[in-house]
N, C-alpha and C. Protein backbone atom coordinates (compact mmCIF):
# COMPACT_ATOMS: atom_id res chain seq x y z
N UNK A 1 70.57 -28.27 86.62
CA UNK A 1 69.99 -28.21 85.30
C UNK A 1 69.05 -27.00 85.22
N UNK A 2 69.00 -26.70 84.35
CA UNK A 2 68.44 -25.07 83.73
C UNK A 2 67.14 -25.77 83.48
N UNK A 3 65.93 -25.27 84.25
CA UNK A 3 64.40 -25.70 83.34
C UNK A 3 63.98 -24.53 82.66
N UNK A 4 64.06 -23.83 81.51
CA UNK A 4 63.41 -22.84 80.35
C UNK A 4 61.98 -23.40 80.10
N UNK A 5 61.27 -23.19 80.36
CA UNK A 5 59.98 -23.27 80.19
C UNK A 5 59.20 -22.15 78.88
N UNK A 6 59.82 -21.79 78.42
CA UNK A 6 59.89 -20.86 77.54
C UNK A 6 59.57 -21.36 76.41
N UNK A 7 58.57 -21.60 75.35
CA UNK A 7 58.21 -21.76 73.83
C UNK A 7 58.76 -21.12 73.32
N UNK A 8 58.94 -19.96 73.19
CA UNK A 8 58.97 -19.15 72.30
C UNK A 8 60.64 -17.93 73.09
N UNK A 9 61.58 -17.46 71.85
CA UNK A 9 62.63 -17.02 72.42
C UNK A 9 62.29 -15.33 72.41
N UNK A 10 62.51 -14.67 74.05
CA UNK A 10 62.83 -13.53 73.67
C UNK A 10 63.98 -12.28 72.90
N UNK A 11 64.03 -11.39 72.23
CA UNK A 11 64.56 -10.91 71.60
C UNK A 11 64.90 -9.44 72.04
N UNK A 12 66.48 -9.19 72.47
CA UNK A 12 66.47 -7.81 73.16
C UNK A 12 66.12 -6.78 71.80
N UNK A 13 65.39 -5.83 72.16
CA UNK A 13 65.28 -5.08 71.08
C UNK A 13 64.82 -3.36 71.32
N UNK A 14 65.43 -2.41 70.71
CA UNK A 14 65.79 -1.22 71.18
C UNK A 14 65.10 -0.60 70.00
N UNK A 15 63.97 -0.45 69.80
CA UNK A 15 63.40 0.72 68.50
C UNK A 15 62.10 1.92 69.42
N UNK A 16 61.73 2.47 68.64
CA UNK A 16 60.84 3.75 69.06
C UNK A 16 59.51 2.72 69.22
N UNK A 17 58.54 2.93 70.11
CA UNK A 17 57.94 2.00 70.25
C UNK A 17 56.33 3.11 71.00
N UNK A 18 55.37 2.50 70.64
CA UNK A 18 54.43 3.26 71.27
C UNK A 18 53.31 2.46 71.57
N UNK A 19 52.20 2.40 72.52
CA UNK A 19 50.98 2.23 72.63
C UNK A 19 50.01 2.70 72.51
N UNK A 20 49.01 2.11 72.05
CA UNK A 20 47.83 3.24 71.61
C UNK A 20 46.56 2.49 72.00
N UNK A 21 45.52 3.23 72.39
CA UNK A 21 44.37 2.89 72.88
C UNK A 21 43.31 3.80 72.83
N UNK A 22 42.15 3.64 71.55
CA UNK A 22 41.45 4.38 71.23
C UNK A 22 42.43 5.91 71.03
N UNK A 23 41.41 6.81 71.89
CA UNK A 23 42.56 8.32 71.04
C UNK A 23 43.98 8.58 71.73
N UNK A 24 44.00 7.68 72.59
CA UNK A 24 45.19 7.86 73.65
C UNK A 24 46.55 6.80 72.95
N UNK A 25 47.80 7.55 73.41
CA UNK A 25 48.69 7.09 72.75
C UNK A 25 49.93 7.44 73.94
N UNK A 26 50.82 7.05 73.88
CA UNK A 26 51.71 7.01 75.27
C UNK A 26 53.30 6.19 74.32
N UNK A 27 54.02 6.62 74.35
CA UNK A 27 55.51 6.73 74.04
C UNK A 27 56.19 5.40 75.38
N UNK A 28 57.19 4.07 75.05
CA UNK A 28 56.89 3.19 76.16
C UNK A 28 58.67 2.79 75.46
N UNK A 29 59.34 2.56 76.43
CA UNK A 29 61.12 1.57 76.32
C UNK A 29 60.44 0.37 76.17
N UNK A 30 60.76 -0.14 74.81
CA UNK A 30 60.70 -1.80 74.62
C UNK A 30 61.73 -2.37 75.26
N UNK A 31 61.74 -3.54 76.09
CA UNK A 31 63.08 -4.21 76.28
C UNK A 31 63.10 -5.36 75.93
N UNK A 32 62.33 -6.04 75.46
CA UNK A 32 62.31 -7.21 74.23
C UNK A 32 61.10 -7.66 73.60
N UNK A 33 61.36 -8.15 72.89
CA UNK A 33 59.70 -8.73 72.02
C UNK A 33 60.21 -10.30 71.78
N UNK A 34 59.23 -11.22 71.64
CA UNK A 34 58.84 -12.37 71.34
C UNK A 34 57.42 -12.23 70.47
N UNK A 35 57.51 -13.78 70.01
CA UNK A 35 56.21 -13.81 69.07
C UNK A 35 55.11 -14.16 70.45
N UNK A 36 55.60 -14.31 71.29
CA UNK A 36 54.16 -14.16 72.42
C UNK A 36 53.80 -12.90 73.07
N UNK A 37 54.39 -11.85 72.98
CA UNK A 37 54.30 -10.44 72.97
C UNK A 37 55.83 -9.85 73.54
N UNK A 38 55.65 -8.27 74.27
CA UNK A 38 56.60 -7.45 74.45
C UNK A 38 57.08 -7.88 76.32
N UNK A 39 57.94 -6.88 76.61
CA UNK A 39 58.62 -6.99 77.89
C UNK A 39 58.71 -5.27 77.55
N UNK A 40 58.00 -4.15 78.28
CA UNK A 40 58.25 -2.59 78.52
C UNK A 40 58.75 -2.23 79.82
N UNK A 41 59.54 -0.92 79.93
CA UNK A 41 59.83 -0.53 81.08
C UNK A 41 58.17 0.14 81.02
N UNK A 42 57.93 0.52 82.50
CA UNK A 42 56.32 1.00 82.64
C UNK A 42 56.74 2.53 82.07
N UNK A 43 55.76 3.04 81.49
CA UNK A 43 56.43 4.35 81.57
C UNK A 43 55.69 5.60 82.74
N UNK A 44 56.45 7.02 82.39
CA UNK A 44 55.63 7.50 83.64
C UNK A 44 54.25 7.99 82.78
N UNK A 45 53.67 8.28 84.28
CA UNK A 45 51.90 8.20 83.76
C UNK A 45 51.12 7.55 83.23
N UNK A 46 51.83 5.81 84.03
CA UNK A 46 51.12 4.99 83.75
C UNK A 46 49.32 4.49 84.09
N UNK A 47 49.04 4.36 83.72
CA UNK A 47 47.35 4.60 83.76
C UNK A 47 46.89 3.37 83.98
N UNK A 48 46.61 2.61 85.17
CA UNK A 48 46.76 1.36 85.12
C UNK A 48 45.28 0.77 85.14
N UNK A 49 44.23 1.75 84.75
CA UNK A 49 43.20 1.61 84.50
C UNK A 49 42.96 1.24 82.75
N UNK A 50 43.81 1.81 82.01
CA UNK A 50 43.47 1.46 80.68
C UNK A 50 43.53 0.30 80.75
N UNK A 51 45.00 -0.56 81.94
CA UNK A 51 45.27 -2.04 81.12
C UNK A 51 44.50 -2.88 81.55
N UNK A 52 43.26 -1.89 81.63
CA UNK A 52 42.24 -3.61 81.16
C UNK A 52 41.70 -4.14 80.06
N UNK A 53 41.91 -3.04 78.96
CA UNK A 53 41.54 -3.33 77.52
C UNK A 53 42.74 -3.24 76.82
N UNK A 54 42.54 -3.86 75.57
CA UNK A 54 43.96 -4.10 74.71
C UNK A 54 44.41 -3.09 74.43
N UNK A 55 45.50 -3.03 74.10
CA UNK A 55 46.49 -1.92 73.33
C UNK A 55 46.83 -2.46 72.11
N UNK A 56 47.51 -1.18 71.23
CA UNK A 56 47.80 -1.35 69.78
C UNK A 56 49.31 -1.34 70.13
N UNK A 57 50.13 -2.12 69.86
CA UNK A 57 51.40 -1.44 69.93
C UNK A 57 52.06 -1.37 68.51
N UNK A 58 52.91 -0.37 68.68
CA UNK A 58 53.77 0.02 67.30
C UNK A 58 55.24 -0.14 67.25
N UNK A 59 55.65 -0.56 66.79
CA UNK A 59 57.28 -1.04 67.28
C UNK A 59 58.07 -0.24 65.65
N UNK A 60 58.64 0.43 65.19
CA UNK A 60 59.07 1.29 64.21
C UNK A 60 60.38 0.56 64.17
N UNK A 61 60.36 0.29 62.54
CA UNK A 61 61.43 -0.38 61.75
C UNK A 61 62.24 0.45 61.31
N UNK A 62 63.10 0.12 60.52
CA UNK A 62 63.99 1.15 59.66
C UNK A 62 63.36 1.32 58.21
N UNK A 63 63.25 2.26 57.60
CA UNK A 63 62.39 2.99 56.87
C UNK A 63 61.04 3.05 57.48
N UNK A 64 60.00 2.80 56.46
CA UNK A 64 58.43 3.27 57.06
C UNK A 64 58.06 2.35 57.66
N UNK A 65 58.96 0.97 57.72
CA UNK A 65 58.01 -0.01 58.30
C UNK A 65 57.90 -0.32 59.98
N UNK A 66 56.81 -1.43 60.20
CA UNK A 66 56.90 -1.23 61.51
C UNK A 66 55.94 -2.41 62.26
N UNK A 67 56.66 -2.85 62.84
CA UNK A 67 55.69 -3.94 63.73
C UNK A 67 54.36 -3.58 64.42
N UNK A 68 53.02 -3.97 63.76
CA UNK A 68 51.56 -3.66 64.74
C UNK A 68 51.36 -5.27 65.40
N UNK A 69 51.26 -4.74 66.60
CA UNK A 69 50.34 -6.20 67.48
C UNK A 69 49.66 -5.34 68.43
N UNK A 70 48.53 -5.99 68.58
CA UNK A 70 46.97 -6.03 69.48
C UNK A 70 48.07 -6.88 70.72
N UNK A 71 48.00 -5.99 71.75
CA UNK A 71 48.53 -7.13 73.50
C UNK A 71 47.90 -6.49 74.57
N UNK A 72 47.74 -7.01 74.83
CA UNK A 72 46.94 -6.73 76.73
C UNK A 72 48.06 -6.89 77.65
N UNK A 73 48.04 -6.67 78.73
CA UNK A 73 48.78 -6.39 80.26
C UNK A 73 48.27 -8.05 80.46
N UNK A 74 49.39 -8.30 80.75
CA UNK A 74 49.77 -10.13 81.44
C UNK A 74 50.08 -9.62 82.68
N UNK A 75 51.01 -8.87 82.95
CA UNK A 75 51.78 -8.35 84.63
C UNK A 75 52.54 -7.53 84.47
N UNK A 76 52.88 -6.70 85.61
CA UNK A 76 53.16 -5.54 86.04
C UNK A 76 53.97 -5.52 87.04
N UNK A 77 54.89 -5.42 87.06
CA UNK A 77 55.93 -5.33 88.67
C UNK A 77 57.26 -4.83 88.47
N UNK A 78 57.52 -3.89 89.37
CA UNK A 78 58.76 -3.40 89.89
C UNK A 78 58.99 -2.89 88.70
N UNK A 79 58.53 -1.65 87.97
CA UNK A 79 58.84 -1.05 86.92
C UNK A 79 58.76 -2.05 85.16
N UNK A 80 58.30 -3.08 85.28
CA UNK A 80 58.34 -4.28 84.16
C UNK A 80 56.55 -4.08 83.96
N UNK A 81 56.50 -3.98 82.59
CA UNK A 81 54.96 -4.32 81.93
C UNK A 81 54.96 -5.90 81.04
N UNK A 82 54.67 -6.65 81.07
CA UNK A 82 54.64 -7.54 80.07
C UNK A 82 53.02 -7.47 79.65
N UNK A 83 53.16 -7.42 78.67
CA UNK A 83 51.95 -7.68 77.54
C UNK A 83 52.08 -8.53 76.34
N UNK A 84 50.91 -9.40 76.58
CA UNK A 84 50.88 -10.77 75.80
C UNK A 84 50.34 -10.30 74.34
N UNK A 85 50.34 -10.97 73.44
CA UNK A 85 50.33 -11.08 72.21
C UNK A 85 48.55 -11.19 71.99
N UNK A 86 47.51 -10.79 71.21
CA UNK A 86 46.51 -11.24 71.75
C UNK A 86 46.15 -12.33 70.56
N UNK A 87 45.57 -13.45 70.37
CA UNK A 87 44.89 -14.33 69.64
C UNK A 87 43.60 -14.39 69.87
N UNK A 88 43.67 -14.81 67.98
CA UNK A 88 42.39 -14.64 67.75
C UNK A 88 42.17 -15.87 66.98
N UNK A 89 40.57 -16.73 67.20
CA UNK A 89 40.42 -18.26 66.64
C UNK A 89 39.98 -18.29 65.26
């Protein structure tokens, strides 16, 4: 039997995608999003000092529009970033 422990479903998804943090901004491969945040390849010149404060991410729609979420660094391994979704009460 399969245990999915999973709430929420991930979604493969392939658009222009960026992070931003204060004036810094960095170009990142989405490889899926959920409503609990993203799944990135790391990219190079990863700075693994920023991910201690949140990031802006930008996920670009078709025309002007475009997905913004606030996510922080959950984990990091073997080329994989996951960053969680951040909430707020």
């Amino acid at each position: 039997m399969h245990d999915d422990r999973r709430r929420f479903s991930r979604v493969p998804f392939d658009a222009h995608t960026l992070l931003q943090q204060d004036d810094w901004c960095i170009a990142v491969q989405l490889v899926d999003v959920s409503l609990r945040g993203l799944l990135l390849l790391e990219p190079d010149g990863w700075d693994a000092q920023r991910a201690r404060a949140p990031f802006i991410a930008l996920i670009e729609l078709a025309g002007a529009n475009q997905i913004r979420m606030e996510v922080t660094l959950a984990h990091a391994e073997e080329g994989a970033v996951r960053a969680d979704a951040s909430t707020r009460s």
